[in-house]
N, C-alpha and C. Protein backbone atom coordinates (compact mmCIF):
# COMPACT_ATOMS: atom_id res chain seq x y z
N UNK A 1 47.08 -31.68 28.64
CA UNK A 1 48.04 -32.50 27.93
C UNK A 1 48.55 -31.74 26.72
N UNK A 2 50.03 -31.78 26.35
CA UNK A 2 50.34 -30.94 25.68
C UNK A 2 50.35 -31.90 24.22
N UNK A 3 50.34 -31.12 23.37
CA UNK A 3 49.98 -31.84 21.54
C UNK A 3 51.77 -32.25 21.06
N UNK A 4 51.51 -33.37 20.61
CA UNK A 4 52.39 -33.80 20.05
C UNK A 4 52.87 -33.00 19.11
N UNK A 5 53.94 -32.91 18.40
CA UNK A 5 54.84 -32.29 17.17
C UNK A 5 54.65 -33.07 15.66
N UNK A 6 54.49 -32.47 15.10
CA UNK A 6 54.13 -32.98 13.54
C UNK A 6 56.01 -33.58 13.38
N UNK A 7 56.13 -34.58 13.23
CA UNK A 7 57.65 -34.81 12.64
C UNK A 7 57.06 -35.80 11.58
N UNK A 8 58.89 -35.98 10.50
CA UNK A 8 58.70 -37.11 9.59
C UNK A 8 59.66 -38.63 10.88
N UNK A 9 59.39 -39.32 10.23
CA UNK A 9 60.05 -40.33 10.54
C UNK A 9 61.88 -40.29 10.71
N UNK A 10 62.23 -39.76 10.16
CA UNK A 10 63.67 -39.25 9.88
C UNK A 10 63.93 -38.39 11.25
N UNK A 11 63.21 -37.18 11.68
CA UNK A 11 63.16 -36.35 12.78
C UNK A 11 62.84 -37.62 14.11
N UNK A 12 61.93 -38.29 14.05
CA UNK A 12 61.93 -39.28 15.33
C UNK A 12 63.26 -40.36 15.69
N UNK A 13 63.50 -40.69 14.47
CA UNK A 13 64.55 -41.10 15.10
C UNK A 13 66.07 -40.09 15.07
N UNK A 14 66.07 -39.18 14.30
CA UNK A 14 67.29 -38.49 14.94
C UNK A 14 66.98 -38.07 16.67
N UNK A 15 66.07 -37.61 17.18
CA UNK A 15 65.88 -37.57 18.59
C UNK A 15 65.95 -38.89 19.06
N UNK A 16 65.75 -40.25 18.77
CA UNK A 16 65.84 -41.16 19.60
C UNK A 16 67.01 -41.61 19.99
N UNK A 17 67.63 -41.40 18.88
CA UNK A 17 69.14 -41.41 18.88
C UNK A 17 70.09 -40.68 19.90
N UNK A 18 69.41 -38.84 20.00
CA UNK A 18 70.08 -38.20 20.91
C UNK A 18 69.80 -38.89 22.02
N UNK A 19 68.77 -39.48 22.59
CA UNK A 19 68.03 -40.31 23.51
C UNK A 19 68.78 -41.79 24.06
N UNK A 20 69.66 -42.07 23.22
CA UNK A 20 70.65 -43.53 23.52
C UNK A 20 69.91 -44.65 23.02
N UNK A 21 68.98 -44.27 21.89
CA UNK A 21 68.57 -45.75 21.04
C UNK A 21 69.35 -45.25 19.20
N UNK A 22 69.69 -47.21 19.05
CA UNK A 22 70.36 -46.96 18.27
C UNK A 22 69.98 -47.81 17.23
N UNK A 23 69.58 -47.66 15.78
CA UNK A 23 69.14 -48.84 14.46
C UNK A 23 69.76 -50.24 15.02
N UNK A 24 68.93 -50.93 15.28
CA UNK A 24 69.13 -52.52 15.18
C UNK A 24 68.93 -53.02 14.47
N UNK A 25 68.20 -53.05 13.05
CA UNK A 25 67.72 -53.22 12.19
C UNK A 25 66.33 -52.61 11.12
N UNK A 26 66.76 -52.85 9.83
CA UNK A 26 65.83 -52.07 9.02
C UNK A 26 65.47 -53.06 7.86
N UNK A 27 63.73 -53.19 8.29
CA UNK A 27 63.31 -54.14 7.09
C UNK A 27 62.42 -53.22 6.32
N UNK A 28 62.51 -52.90 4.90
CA UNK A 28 61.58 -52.16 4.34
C UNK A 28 61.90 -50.78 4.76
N UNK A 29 60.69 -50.26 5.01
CA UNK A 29 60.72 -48.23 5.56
C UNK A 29 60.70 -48.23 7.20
N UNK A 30 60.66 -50.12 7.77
CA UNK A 30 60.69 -49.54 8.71
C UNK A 30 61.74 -49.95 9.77
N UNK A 31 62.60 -49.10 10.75
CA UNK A 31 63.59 -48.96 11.61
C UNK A 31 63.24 -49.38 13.06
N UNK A 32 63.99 -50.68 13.02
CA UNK A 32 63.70 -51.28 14.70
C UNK A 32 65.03 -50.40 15.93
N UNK A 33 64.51 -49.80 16.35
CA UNK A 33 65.90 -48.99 17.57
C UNK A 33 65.27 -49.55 18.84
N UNK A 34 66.54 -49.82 18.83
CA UNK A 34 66.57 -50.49 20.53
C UNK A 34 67.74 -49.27 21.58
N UNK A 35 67.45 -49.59 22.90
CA UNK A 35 68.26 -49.23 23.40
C UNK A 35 69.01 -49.85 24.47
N UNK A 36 70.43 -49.89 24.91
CA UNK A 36 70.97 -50.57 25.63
C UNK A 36 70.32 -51.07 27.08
N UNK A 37 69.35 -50.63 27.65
CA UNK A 37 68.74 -51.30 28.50
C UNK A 37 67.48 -51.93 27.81
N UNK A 38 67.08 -51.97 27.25
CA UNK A 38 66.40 -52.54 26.58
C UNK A 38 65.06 -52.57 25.83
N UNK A 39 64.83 -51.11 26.24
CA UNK A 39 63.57 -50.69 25.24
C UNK A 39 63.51 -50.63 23.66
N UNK A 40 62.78 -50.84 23.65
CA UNK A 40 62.40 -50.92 21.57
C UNK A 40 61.42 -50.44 21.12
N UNK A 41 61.29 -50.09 19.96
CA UNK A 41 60.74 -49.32 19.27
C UNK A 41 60.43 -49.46 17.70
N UNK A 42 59.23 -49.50 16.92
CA UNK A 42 59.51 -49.29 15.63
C UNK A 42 59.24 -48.11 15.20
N UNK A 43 59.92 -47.77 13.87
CA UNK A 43 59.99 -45.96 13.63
C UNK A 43 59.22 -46.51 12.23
N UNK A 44 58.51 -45.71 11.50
CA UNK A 44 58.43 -45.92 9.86
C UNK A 44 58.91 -44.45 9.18
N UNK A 45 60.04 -45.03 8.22
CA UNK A 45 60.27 -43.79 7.71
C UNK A 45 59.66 -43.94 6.09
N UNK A 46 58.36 -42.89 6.21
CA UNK A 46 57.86 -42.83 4.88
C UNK A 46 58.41 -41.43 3.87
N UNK A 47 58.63 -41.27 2.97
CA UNK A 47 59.48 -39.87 2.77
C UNK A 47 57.72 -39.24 2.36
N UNK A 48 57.96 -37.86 2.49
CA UNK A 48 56.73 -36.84 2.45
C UNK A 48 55.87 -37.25 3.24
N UNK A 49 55.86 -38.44 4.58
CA UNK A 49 54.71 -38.52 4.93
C UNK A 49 55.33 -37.99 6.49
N UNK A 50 54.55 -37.48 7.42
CA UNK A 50 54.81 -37.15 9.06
C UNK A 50 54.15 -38.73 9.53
N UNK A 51 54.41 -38.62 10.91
CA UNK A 51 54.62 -39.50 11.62
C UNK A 51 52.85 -39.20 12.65
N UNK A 52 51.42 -39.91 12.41
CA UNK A 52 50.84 -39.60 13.10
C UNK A 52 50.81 -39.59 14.63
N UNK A 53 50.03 -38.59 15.30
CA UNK A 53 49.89 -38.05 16.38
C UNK A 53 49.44 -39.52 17.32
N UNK A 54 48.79 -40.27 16.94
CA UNK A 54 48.71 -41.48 17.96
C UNK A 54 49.77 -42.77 17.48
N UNK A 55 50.61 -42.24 16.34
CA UNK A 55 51.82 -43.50 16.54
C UNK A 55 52.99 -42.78 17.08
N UNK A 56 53.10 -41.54 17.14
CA UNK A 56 54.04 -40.89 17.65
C UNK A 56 53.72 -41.40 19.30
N UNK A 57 52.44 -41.13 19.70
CA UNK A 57 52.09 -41.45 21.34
C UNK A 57 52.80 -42.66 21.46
N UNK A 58 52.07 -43.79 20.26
CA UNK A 58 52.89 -45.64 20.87
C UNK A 58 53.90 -45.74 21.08
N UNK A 59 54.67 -44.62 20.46
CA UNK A 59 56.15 -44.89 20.17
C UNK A 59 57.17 -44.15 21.55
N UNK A 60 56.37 -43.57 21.63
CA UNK A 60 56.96 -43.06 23.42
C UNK A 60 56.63 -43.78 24.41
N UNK A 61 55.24 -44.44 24.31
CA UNK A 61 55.10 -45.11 25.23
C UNK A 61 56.12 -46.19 24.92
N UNK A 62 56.14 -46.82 23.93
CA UNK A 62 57.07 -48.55 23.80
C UNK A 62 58.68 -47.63 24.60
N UNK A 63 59.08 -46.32 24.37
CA UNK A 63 60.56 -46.08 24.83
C UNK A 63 60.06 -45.84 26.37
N UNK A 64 59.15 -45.49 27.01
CA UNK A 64 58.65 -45.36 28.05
C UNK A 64 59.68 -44.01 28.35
N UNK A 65 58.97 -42.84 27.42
CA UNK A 65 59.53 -41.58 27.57
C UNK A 65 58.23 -40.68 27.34
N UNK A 66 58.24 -39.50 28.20
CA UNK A 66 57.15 -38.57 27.74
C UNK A 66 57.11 -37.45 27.22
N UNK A 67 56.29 -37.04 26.91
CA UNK A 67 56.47 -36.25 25.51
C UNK A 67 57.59 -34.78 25.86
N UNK A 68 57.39 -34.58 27.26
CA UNK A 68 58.30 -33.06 27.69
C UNK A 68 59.87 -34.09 27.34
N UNK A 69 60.07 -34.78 27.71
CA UNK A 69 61.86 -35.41 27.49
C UNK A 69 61.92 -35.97 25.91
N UNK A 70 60.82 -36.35 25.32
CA UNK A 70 61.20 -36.44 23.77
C UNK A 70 60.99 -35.17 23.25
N UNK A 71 60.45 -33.76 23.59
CA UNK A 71 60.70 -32.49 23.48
C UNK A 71 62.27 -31.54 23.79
N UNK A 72 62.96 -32.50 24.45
CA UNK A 72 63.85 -32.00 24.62
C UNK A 72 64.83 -32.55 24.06
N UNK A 73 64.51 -33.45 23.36
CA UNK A 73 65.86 -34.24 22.44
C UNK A 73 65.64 -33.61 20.88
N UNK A 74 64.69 -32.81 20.57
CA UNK A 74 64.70 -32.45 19.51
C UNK A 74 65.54 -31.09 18.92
């Protein structure tokens, strides 16, 4: 299994974005993206902090994408 990528919150969702999810809403630091069929997602954008290695995992799983195709949106 290959290791996730250290990103900030800012970097996850600019790839989710290339990906066809788009801000539906933002309460606080954190960013609900949905996408037109209907997957969702929450992002937290903390500034100076990365995005850990097992919320980065939840967060692919909730888009039901794996890590080689969220590797390629970056």
């Amino acid at each position: 299994m290959r290791r996730l990528p250290r990103l900030t919150g800012k970097q996850v969702i600019a790839a989710l974005k290339r990906g066809g999810f788009a801000i539906a809403r933002i309460k606080g630091s954190h960013h609900l993206m949905k996408h037109p069929d209907g997957r969702t997602t929450l992002v937290p954008v903390h500034s100076g902090e990365h995005v850990g290695p097992g919320l980065l995992k939840n967060i692919l799983q909730a888009c039901e994408m794996t890590t080689d195709d969220f590797e390629k949106l970056l």
